[in-house]
PDB file of N, CA and C in Angstrom:
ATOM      1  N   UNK A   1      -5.038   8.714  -1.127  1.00  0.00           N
ATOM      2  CA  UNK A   1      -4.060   8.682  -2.180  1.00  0.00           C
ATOM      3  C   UNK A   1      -2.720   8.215  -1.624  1.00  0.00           C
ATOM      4  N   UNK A   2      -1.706   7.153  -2.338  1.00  0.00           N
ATOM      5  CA  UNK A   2      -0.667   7.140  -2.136  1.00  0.00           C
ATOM      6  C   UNK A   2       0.415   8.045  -2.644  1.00  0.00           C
ATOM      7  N   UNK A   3       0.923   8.431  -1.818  1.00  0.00           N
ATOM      8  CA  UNK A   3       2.320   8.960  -2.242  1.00  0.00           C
ATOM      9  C   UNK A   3       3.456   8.534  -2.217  1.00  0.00           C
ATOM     10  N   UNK A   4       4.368   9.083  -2.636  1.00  0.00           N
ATOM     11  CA  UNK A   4       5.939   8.523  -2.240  1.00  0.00           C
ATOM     12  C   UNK A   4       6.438   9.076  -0.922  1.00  0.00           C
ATOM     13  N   UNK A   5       5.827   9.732  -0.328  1.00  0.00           N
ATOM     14  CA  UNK A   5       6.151  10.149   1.406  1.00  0.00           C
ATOM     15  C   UNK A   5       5.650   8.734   2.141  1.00  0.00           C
ATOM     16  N   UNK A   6       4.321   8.678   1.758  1.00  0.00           N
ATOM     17  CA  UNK A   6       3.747   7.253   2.544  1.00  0.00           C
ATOM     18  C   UNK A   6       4.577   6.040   2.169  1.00  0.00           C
ATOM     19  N   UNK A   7       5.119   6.061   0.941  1.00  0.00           N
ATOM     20  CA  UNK A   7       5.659   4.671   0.752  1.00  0.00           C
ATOM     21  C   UNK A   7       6.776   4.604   1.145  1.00  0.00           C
ATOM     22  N   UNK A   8       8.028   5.834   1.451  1.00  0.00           N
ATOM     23  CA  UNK A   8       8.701   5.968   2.106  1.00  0.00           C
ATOM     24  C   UNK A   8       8.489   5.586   3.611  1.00  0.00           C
ATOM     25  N   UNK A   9       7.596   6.572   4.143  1.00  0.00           N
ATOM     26  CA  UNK A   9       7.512   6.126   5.284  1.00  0.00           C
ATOM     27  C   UNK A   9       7.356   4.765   5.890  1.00  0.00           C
ATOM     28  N   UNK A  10       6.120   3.815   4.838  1.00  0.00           N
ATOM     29  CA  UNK A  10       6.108   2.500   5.140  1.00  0.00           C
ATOM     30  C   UNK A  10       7.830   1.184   4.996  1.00  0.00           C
ATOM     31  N   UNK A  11       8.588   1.758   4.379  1.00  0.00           N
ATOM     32  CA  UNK A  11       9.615   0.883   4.162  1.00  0.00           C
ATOM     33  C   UNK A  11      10.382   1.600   5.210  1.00  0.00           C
ATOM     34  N   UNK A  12      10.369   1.984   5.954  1.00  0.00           N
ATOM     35  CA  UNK A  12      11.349   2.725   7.127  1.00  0.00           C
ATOM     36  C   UNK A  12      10.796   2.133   8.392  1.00  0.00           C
ATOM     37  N   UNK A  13       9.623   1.559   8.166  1.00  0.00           N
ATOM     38  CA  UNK A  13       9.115   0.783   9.448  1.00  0.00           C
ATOM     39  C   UNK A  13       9.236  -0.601   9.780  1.00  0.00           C
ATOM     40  N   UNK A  14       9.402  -1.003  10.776  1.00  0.00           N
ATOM     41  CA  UNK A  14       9.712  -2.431  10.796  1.00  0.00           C
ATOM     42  C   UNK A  14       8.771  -2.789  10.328  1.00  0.00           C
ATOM     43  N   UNK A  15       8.802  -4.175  10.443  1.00  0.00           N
ATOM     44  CA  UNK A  15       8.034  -5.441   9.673  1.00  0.00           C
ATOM     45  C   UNK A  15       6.359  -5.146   9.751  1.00  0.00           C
ATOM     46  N   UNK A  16       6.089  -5.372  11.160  1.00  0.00           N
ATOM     47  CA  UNK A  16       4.714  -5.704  11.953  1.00  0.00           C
ATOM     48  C   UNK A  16       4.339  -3.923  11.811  1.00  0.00           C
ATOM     49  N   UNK A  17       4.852  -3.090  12.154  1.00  0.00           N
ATOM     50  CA  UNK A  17       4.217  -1.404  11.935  1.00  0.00           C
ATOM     51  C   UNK A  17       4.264  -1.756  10.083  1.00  0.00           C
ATOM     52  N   UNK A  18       4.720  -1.830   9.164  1.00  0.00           N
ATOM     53  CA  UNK A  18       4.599  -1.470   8.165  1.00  0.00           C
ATOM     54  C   UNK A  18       3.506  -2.852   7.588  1.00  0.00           C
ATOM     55  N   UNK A  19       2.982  -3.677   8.056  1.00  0.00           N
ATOM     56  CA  UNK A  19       1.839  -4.418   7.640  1.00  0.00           C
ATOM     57  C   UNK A  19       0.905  -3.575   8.196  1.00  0.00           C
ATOM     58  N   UNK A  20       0.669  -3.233   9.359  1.00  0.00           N
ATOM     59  CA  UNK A  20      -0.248  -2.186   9.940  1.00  0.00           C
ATOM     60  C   UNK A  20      -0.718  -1.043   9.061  1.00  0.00           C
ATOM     61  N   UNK A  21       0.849  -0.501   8.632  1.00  0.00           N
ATOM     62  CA  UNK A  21       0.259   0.809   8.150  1.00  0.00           C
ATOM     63  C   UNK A  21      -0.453   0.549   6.482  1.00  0.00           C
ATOM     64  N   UNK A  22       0.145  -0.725   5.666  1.00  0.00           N
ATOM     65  CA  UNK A  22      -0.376  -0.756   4.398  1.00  0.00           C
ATOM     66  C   UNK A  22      -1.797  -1.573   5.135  1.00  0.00           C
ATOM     67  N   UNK A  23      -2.582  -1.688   5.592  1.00  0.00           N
ATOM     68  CA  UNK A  23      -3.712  -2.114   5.915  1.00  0.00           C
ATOM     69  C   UNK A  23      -4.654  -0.898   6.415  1.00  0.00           C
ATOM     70  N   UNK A  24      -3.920   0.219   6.912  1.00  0.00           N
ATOM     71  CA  UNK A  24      -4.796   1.122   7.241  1.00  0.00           C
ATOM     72  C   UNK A  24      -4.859   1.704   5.685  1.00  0.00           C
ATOM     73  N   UNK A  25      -3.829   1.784   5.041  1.00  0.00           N
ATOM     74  CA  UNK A  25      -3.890   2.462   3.742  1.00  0.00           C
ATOM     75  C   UNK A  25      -4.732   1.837   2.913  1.00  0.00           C
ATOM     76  N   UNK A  26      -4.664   0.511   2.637  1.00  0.00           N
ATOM     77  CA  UNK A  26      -5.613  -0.373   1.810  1.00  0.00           C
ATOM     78  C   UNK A  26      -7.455   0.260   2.468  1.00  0.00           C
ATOM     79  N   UNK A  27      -7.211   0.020   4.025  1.00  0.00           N
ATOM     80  CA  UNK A  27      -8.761   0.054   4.433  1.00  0.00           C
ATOM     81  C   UNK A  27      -9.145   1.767   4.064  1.00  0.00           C
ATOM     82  N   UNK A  28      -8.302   2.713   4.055  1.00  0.00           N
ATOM     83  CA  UNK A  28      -8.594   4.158   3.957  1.00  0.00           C
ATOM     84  C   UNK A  28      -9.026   4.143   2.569  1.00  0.00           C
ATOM     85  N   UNK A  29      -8.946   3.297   1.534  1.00  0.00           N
ATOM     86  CA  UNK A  29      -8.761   3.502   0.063  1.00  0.00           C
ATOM     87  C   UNK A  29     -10.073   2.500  -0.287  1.00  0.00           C
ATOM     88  N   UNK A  30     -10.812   1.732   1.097  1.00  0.00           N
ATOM     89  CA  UNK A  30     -12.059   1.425   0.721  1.00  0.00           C
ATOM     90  C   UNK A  30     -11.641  -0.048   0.964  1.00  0.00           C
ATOM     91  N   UNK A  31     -10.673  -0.727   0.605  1.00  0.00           N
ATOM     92  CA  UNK A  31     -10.743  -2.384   0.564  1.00  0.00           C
ATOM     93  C   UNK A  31     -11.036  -3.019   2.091  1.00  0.00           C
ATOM     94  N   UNK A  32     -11.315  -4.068   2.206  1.00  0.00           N
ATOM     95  CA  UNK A  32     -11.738  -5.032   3.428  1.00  0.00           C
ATOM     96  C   UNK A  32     -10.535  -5.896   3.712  1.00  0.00           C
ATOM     97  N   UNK A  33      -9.782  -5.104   4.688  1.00  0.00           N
ATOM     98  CA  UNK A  33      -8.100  -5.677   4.967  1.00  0.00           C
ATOM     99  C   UNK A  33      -8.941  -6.353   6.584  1.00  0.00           C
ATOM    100  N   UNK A  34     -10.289  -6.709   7.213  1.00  0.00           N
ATOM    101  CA  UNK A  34     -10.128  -7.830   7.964  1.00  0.00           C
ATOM    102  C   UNK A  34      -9.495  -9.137   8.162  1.00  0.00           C
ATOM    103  N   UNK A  35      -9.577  -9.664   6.981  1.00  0.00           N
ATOM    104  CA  UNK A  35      -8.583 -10.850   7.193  1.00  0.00           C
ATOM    105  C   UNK A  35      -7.275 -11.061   6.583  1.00  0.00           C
ATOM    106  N   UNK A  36      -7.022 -10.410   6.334  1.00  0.00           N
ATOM    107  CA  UNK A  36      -5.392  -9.999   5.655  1.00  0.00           C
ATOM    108  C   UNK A  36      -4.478 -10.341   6.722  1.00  0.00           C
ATOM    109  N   UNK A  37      -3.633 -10.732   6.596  1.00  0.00           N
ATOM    110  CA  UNK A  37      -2.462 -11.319   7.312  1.00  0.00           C
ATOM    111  C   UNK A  37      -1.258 -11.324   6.583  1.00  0.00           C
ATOM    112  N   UNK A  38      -0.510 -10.512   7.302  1.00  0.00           N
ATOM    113  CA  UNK A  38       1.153 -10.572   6.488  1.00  0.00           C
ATOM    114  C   UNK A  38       2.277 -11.515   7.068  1.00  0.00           C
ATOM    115  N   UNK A  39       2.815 -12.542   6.732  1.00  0.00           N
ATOM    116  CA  UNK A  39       3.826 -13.194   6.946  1.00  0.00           C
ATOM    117  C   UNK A  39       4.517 -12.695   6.466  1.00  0.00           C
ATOM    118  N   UNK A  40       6.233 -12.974   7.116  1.00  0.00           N
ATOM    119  CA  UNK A  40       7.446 -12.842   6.537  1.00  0.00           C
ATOM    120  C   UNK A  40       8.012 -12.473   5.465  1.00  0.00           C
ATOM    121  N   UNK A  41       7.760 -13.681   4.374  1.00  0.00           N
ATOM    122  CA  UNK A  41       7.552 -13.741   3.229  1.00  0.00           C
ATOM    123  C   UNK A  41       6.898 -13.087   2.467  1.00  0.00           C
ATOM    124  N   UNK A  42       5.575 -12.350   2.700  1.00  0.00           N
ATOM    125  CA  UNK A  42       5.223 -11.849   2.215  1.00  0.00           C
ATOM    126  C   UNK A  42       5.321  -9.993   2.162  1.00  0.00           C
ATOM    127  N   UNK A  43       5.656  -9.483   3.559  1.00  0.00           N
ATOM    128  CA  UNK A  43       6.521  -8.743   3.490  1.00  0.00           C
ATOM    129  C   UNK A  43       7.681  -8.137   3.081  1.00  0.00           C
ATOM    130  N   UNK A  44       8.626  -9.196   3.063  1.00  0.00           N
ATOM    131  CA  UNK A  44      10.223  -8.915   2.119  1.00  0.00           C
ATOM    132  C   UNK A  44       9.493  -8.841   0.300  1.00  0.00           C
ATOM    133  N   UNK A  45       8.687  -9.598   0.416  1.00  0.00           N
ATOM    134  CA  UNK A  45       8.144  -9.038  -1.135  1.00  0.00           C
ATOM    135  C   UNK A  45       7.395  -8.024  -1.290  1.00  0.00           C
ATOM    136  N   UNK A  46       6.103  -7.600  -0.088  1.00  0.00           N
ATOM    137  CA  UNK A  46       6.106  -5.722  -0.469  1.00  0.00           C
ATOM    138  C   UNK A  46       7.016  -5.004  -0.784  1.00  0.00           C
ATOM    139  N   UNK A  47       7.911  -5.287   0.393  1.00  0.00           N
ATOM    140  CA  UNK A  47       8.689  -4.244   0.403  1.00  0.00           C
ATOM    141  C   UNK A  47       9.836  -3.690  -0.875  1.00  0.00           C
ATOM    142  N   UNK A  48      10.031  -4.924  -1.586  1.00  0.00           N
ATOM    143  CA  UNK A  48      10.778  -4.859  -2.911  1.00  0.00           C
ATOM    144  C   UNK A  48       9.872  -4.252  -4.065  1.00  0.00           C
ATOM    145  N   UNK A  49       8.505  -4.562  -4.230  1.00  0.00           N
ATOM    146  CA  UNK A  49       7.581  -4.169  -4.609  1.00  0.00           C
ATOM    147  C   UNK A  49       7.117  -2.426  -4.459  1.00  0.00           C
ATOM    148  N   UNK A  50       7.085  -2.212  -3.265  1.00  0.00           N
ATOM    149  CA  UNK A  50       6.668  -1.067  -3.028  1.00  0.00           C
ATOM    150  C   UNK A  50       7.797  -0.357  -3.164  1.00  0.00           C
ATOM    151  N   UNK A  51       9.301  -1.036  -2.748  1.00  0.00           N
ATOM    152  CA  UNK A  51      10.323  -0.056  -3.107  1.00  0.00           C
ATOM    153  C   UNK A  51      10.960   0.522  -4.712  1.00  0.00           C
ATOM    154  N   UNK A  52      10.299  -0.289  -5.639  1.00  0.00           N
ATOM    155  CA  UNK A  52      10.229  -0.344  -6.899  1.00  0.00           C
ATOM    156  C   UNK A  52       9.186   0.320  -7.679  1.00  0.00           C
ATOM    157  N   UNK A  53       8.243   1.304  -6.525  1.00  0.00           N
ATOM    158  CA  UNK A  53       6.979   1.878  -7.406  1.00  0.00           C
ATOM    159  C   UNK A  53       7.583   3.101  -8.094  1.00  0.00           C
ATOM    160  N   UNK A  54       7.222   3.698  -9.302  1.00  0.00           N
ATOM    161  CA  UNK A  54       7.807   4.954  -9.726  1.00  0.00           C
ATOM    162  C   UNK A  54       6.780   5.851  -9.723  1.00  0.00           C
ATOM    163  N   UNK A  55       6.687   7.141 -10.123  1.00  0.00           N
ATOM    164  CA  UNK A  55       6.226   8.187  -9.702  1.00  0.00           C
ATOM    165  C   UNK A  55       4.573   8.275 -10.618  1.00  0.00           C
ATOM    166  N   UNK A  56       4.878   7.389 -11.675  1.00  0.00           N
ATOM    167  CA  UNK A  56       3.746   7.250 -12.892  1.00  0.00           C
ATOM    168  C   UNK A  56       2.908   6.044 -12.300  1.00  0.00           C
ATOM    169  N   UNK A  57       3.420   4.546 -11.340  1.00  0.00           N
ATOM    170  CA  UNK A  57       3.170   4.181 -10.771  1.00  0.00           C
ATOM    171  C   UNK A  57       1.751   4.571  -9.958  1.00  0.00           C
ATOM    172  N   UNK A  58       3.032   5.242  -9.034  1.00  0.00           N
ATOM    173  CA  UNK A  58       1.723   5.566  -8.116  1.00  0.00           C
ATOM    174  C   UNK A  58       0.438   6.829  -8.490  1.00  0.00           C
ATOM    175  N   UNK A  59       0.920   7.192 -10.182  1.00  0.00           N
ATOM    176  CA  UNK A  59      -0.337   8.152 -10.158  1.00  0.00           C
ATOM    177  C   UNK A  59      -1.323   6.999 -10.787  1.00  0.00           C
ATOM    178  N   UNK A  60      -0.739   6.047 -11.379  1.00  0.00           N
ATOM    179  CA  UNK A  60      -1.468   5.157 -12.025  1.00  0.00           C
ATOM    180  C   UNK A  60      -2.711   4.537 -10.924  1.00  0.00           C
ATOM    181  N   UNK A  61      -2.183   4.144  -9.808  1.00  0.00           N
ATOM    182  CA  UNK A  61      -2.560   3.653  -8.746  1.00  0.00           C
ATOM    183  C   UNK A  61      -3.332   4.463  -8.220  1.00  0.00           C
ATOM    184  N   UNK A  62      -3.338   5.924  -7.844  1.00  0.00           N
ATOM    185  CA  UNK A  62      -4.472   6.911  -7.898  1.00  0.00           C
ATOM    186  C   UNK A  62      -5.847   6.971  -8.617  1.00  0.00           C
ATOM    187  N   UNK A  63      -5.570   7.112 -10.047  1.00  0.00           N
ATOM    188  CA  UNK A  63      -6.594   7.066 -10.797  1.00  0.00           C
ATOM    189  C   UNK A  63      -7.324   5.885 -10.699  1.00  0.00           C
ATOM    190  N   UNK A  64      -6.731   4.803 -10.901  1.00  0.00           N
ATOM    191  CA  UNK A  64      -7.253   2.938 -10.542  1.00  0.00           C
ATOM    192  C   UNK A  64      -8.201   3.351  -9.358  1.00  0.00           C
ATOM    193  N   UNK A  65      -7.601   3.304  -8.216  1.00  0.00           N
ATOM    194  CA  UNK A  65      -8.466   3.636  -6.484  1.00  0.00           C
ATOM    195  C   UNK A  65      -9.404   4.684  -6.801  1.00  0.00           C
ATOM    196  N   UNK A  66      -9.645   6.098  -7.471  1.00  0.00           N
ATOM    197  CA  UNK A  66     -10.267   6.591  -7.333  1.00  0.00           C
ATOM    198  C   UNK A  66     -11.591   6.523  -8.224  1.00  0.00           C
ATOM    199  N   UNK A  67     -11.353   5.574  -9.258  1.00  0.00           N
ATOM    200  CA  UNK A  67     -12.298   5.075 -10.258  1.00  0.00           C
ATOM    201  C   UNK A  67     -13.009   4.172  -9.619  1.00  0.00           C
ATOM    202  N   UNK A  68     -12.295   3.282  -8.960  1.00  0.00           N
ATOM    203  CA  UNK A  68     -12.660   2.270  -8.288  1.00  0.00           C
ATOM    204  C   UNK A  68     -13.793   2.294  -6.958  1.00  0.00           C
ATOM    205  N   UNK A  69     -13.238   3.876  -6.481  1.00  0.00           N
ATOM    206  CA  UNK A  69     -13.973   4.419  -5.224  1.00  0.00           C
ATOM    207  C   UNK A  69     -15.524   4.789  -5.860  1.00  0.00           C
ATOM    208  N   UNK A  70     -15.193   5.346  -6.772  1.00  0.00           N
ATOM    209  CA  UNK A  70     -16.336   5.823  -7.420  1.00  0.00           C
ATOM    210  C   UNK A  70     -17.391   5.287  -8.234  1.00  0.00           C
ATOM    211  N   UNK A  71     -16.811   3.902  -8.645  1.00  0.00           N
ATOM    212  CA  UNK A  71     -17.745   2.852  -9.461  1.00  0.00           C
ATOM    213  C   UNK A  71     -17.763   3.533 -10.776  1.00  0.00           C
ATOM    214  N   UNK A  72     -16.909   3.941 -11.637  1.00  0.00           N
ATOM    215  CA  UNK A  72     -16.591   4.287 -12.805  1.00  0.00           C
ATOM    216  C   UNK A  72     -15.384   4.079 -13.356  1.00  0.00           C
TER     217      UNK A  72
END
């Protein structure tokens, strides 16, 4: 599950640790982050992204992943 501690924590990390850590999070939540690669660019846009999630957000994002985990 994401929280707002984790997403905190991920925007407090530099660049290269905070692609790391949303890849362990993606792979913990089931997805296939092998070939995933974060550039620059694509980072400064998580991070606006993820710094913009709200609290309904991320429960939204819960239920999604855990439906998803479950094939229902």
């Amino acid at each position: 599950m994401i929280t707002r501690k984790t997403i905190d924590q991920m925007l407090a990390l530099p660049d290269d640790k905070m692609a790391a850590m949303l890849k362990l999070v993606l792979s913990t939540a089931g997805a296939d982050t092998a070939g995933m690669k974060f550039d620059e660019r694509t980072v400064r846009r998580l991070r606006a992204v993820l710094g913009e999630l709200t609290d309904a957000d991320l429960a939204r994002i819960s239920t999604l992943t855990e439906r998803w985990r479950t094939g229902g």
